[in-house]
C-alpha atoms as a PDB file:
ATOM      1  CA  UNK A   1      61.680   1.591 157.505  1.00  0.00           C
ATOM      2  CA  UNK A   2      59.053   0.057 159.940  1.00  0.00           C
ATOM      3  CA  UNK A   3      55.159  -0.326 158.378  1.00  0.00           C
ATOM      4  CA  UNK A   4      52.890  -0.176 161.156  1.00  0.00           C
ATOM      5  CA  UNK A   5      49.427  -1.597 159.829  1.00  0.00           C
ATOM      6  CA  UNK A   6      46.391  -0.543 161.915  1.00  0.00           C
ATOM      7  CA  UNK A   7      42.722  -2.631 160.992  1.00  0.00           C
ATOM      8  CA  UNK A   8      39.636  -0.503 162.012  1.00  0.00           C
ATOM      9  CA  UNK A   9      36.343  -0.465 161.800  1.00  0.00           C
ATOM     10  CA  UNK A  10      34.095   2.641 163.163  1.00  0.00           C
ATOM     11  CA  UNK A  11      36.657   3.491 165.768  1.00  0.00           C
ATOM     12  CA  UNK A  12      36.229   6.978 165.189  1.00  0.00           C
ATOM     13  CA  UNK A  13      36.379   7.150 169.159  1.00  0.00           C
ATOM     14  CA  UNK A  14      39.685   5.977 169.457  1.00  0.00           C
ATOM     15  CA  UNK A  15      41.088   6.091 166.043  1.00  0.00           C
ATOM     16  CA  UNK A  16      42.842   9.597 166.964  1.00  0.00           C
ATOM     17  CA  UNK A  17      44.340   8.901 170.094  1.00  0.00           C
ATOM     18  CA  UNK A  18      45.810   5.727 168.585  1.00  0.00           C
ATOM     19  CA  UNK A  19      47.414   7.545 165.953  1.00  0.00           C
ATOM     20  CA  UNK A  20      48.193  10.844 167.704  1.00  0.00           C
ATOM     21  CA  UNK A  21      50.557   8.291 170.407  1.00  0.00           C
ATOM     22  CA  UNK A  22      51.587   6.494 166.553  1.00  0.00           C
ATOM     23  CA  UNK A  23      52.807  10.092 165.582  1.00  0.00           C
ATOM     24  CA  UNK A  24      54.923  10.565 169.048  1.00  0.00           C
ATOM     25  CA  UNK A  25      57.116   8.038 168.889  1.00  0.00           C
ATOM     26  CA  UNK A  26      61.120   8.666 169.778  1.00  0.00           C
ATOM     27  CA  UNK A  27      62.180   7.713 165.974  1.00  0.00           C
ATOM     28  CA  UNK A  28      62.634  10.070 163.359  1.00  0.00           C
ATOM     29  CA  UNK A  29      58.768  10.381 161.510  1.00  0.00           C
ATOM     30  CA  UNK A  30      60.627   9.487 158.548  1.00  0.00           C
ATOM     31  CA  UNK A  31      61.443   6.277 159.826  1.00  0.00           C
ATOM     32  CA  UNK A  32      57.999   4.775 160.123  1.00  0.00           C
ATOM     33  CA  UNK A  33      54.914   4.652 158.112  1.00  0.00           C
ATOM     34  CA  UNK A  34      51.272   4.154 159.335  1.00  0.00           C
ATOM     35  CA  UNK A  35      48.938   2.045 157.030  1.00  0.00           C
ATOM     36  CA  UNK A  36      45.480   2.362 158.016  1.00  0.00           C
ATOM     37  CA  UNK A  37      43.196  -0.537 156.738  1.00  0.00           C
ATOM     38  CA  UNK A  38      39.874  -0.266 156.558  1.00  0.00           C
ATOM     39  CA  UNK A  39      36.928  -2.529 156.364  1.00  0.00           C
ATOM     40  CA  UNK A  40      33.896   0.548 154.860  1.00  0.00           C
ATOM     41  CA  UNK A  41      33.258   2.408 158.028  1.00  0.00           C
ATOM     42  CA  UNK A  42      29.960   3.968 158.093  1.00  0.00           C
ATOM     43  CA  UNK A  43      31.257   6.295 160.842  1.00  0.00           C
ATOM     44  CA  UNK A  44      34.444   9.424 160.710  1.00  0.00           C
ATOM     45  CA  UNK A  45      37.325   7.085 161.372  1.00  0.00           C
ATOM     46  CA  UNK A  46      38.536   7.075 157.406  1.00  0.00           C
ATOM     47  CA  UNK A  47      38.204  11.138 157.543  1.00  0.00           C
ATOM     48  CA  UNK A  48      39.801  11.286 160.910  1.00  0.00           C
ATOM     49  CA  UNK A  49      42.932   9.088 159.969  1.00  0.00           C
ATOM     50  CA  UNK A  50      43.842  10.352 157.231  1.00  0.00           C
ATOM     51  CA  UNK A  51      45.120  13.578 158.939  1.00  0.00           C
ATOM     52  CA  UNK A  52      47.719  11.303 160.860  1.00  0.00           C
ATOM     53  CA  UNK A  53      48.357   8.198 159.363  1.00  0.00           C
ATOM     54  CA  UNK A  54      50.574   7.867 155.262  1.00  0.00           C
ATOM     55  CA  UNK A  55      47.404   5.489 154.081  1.00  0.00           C
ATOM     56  CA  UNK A  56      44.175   4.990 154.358  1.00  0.00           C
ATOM     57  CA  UNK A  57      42.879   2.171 152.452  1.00  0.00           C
ATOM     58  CA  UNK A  58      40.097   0.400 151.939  1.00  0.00           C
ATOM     59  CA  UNK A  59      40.466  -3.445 153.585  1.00  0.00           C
ATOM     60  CA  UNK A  60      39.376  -6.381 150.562  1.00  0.00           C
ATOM     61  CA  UNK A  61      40.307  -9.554 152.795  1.00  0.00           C
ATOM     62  CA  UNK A  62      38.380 -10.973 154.944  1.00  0.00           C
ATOM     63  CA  UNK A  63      38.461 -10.462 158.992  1.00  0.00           C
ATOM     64  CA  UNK A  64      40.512  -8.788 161.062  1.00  0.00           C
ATOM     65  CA  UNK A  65      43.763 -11.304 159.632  1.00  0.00           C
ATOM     66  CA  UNK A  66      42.683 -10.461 156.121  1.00  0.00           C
ATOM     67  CA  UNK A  67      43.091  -6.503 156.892  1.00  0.00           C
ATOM     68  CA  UNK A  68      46.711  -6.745 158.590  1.00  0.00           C
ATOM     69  CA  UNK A  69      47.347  -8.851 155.611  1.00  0.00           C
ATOM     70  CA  UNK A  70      46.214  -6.359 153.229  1.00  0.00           C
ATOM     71  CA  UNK A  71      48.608  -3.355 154.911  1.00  0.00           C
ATOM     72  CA  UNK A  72      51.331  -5.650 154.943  1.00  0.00           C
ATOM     73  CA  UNK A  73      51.066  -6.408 151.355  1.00  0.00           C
ATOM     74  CA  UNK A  74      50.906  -2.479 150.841  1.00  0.00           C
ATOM     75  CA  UNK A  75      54.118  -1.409 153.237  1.00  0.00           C
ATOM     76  CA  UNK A  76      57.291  -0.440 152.082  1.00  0.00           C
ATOM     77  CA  UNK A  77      58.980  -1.497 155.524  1.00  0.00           C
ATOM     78  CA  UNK A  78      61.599  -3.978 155.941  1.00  0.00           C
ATOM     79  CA  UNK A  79      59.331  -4.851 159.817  1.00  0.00           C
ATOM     80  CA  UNK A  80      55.843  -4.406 159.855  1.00  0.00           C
ATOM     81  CA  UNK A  81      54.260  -3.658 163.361  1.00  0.00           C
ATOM     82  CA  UNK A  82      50.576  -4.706 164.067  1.00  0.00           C
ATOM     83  CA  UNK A  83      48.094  -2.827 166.699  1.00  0.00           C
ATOM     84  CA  UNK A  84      44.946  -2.107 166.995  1.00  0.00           C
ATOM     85  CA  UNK A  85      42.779   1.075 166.800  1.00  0.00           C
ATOM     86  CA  UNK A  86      41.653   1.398 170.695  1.00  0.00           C
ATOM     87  CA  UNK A  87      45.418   1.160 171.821  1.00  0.00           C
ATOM     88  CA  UNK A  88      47.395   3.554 173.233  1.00  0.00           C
ATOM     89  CA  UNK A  89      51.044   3.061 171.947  1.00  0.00           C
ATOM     90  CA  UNK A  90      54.121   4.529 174.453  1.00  0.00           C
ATOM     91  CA  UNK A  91      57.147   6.123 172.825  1.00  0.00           C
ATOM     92  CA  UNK A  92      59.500   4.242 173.040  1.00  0.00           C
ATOM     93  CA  UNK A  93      57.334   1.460 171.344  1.00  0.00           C
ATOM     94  CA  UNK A  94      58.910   1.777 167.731  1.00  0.00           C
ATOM     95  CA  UNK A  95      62.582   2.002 169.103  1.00  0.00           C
ATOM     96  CA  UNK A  96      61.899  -0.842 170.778  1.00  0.00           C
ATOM     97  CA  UNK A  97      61.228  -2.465 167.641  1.00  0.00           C
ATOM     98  CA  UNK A  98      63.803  -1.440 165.672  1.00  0.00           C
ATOM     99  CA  UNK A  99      66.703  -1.841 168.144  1.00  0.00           C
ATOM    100  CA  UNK A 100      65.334  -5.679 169.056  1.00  0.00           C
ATOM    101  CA  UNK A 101      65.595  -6.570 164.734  1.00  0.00           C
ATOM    102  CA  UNK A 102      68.911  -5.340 164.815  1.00  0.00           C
ATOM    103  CA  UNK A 103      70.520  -6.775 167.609  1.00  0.00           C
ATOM    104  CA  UNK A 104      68.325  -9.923 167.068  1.00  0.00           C
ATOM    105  CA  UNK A 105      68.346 -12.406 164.468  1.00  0.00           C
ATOM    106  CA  UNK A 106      64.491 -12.853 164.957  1.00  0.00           C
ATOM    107  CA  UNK A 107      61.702 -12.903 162.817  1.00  0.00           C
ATOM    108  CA  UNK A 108      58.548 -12.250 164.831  1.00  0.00           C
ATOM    109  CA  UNK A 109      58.925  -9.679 167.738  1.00  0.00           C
ATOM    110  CA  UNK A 110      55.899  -9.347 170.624  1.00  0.00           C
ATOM    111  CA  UNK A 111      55.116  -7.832 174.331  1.00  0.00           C
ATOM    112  CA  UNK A 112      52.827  -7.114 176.608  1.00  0.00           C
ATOM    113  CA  UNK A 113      50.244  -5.652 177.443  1.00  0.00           C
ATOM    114  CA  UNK A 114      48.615  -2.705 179.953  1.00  0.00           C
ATOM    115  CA  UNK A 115      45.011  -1.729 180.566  1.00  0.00           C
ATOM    116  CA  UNK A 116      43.999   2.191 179.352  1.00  0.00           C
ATOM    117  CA  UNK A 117      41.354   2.135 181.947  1.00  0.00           C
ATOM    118  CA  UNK A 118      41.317   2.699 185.316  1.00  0.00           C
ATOM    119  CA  UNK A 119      40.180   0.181 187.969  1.00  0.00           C
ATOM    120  CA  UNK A 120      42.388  -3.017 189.985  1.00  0.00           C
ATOM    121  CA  UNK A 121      40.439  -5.512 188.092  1.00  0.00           C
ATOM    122  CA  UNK A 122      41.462  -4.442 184.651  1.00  0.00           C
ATOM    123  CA  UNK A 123      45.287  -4.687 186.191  1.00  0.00           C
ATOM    124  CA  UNK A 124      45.260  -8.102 187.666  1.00  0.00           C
ATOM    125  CA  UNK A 125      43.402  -9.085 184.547  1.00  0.00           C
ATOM    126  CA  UNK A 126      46.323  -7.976 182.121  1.00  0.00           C
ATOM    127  CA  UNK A 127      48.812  -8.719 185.117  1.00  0.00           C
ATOM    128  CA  UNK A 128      47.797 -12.268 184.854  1.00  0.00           C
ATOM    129  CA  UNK A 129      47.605 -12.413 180.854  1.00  0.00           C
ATOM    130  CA  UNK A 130      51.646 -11.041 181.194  1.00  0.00           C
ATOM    131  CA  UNK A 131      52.266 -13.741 183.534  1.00  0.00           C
ATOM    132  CA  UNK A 132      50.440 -16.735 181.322  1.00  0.00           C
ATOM    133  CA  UNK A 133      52.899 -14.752 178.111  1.00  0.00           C
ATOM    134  CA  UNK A 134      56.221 -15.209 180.064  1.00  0.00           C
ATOM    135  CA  UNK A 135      55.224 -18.885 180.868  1.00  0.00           C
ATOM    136  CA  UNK A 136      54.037 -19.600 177.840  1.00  0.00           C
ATOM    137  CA  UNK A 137      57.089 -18.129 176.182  1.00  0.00           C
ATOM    138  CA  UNK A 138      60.169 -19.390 178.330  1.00  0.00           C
ATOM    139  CA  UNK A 139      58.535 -23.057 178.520  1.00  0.00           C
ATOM    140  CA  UNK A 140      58.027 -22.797 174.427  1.00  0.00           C
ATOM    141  CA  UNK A 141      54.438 -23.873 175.017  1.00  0.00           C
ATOM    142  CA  UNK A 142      52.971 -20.715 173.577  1.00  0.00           C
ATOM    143  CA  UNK A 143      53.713 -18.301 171.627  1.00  0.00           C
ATOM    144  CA  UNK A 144      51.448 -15.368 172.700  1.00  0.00           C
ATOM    145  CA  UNK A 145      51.683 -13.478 170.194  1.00  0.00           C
ATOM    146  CA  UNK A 146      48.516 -10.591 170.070  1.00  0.00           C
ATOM    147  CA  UNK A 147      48.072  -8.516 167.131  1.00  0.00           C
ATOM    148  CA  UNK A 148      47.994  -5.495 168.871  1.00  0.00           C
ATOM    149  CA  UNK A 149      51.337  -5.760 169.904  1.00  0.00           C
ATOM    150  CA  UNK A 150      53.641  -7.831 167.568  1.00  0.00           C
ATOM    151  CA  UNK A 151      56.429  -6.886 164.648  1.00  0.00           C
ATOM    152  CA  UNK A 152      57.453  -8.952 162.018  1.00  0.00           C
ATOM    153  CA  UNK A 153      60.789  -9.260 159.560  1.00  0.00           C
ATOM    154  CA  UNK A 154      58.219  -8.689 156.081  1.00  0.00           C
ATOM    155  CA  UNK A 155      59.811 -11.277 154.081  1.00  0.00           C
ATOM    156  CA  UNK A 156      59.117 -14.233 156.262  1.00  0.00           C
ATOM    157  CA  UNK A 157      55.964 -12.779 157.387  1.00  0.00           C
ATOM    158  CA  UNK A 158      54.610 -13.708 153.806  1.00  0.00           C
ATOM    159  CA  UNK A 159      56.869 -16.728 153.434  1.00  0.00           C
ATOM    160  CA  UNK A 160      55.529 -18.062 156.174  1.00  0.00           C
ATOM    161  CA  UNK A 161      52.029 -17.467 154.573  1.00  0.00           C
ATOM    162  CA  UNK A 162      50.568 -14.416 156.735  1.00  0.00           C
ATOM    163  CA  UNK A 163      47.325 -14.245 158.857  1.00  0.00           C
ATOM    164  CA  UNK A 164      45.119 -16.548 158.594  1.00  0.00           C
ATOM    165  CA  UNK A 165      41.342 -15.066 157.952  1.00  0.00           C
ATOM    166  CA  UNK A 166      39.763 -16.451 161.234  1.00  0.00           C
ATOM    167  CA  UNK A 167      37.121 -14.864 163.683  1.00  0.00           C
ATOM    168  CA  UNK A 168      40.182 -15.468 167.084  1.00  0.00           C
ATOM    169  CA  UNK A 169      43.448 -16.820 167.420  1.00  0.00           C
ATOM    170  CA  UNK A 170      44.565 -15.605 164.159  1.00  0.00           C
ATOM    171  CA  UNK A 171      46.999 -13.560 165.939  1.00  0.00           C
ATOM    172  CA  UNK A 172      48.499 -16.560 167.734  1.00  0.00           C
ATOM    173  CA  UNK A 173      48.448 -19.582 165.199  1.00  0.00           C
ATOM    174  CA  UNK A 174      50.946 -17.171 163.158  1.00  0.00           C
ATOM    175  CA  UNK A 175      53.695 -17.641 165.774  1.00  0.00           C
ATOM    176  CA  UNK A 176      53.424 -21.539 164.908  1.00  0.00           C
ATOM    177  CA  UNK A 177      54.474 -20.510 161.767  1.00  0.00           C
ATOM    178  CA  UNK A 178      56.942 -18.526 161.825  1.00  0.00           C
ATOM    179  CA  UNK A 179      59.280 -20.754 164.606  1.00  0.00           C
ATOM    180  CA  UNK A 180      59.886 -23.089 161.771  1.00  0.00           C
ATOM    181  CA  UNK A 181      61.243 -20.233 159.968  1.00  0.00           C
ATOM    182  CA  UNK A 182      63.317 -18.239 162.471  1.00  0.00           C
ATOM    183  CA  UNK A 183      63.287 -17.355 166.307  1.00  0.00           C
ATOM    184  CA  UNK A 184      59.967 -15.676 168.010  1.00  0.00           C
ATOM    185  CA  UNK A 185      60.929 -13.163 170.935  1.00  0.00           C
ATOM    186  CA  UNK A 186      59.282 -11.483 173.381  1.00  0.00           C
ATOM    187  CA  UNK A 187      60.232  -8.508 174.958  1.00  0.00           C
ATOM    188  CA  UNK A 188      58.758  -7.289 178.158  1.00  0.00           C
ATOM    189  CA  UNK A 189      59.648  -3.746 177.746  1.00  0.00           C
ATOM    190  CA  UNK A 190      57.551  -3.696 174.273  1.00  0.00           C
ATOM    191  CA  UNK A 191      54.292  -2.432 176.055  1.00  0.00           C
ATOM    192  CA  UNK A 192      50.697  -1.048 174.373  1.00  0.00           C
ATOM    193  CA  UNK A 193      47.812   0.521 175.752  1.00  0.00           C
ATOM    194  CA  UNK A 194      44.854  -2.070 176.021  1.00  0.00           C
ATOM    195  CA  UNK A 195      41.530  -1.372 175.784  1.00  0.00           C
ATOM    196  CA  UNK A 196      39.667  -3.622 178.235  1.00  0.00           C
ATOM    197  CA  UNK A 197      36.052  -2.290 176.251  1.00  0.00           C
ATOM    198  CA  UNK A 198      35.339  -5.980 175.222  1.00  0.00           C
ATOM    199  CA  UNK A 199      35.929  -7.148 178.327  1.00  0.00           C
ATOM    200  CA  UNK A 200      33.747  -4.747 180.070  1.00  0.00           C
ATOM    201  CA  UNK A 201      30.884  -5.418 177.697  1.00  0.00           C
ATOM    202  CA  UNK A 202      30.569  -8.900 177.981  1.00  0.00           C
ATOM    203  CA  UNK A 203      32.586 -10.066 180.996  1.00  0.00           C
ATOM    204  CA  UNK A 204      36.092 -10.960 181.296  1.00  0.00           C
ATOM    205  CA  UNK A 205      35.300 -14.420 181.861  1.00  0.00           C
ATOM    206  CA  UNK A 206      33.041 -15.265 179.560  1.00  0.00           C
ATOM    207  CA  UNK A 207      35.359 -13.351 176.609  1.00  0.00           C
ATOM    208  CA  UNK A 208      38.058 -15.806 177.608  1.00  0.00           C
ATOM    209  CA  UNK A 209      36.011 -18.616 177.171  1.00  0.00           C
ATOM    210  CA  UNK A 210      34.741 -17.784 173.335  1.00  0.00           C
ATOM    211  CA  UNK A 211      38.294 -16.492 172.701  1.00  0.00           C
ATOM    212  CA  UNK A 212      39.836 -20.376 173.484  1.00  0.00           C
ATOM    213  CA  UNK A 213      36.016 -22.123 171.972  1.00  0.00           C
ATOM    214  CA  UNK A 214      36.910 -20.166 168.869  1.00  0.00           C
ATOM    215  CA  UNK A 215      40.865 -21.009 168.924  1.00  0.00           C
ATOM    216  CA  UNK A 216      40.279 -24.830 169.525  1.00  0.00           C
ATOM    217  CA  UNK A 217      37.325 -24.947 166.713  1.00  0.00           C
ATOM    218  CA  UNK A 218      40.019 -24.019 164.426  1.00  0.00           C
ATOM    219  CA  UNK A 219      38.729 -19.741 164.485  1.00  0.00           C
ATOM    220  CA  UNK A 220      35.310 -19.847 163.626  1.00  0.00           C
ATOM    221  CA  UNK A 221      33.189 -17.972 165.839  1.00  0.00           C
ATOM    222  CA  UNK A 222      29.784 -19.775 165.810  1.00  0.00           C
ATOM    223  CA  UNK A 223      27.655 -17.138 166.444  1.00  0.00           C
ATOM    224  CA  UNK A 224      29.695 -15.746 169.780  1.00  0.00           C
ATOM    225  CA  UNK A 225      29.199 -11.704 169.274  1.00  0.00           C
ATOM    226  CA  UNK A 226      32.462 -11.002 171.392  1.00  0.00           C
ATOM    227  CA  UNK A 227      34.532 -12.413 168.669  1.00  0.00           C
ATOM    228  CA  UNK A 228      33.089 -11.532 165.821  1.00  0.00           C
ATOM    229  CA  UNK A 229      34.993  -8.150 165.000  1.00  0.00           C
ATOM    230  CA  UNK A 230      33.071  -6.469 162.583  1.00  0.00           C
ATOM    231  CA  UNK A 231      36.257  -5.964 159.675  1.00  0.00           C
ATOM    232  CA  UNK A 232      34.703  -7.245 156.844  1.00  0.00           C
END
């Protein structure tokens, strides 16, 4: 079985879609579950998940780490599968997964990513994020791991001691990690739905700039607003 663990946090905009493209995935439904986390909404999202996903429960770690930590803790899957609640997750996404772990002696699995709105901007953004992944990844610079689109074998996931509970970069300090265990992949054809909201709220360029300030002092925010997710 695959565990897919979903953090939110009054996305009861997106929350739906998320999970409706969760529930249409080319594996048997009794393949997969879907572990909702949740840091106390004050909005529908809890109410609207739980007509899709297995769980709904209530997030007690800290930050957005601390909630994919909790579902993980939680699943009953052998992988457990990380995205976010404003993606949009394709299909195939799952069988992707599961195919990779078995012909693969791997223990992290990751992809890419593709913007859910419209506009040439939010494609040569994402286009150029792909591009820094694959150079990252062949060169074994960087692991680029992003929690909306990565898998993990469970067992070394919490061997290797989990997420850390940081404002950024939690997501890619984890693939440190696990190389010393076992090999990190990536996988082009393992695609999500981005949402490029963030990006549009406060400007691609100055997101990318808090995102690496917060990454280099160690994933403490500092009072940026961009990266302070508000899970818990």
């Amino acid at each position: 079985m695959i565990s897919v663990i979903v953090p939110t946090y009054n996305e009861e905009a997106n929350i739906t879609a998320c999970l409706q493209s969760l529930c249409n995935q080319t594996i048997s439904r009794d393949e997969y579950e879907i572990i909702v986390v949740d840091g106390n909404s004050k909005d529908c999202t809890c109410e609207l998940a739980q007509v899709y996903a297995d769980e709904v429960m209530t997030q007690t770690s800290k930050k957005v780490g601390g909630a994919r930590n909790d579902g993980v803790l939680r699943a009953r899957g052998e992988i457990v599968a990380t995205t976010d609640a404003d993606c949009i997750i394709p299909p195939e996404w799952l069988e992707i997964i599961k195919n990779d772990f078995e012909l693969h002696d791997i223990v992290q699995l990751y992809g890419t990513v593709y913007p859910i709105e419209e506009g040439l901007k939010h494609k040569i953004s994402l286009m150029s994020a792909n591009t820094f992944s694959r150079i990252g990844y062949y060169t074994r610079a960087l692991y680029y791991t992003l929690g909306c689109n990565t898998a993990f074998d469970k067992e070394a996931f919490i061997r290797a001691g989990m997420y850390q509970c940081i404002d950024a970069g939690d997501d890619v300090e984890i693939a440190l990690r696990m190389r010393k265990i076992g090999r990190v992949m990536l996988d082009a054809h393992m695609k999500v739905g981005f949402s490029m909201r963030r990006f549009q709220q406060f400007g691609m360029m100055k997101s990318v700039y808090e995102w690496l300030y917060i990454v280099a002092n160690g994933g403490e925010a500092s009072g940026y607003s961009y990266s302070k997710r508000n899970y818990k």
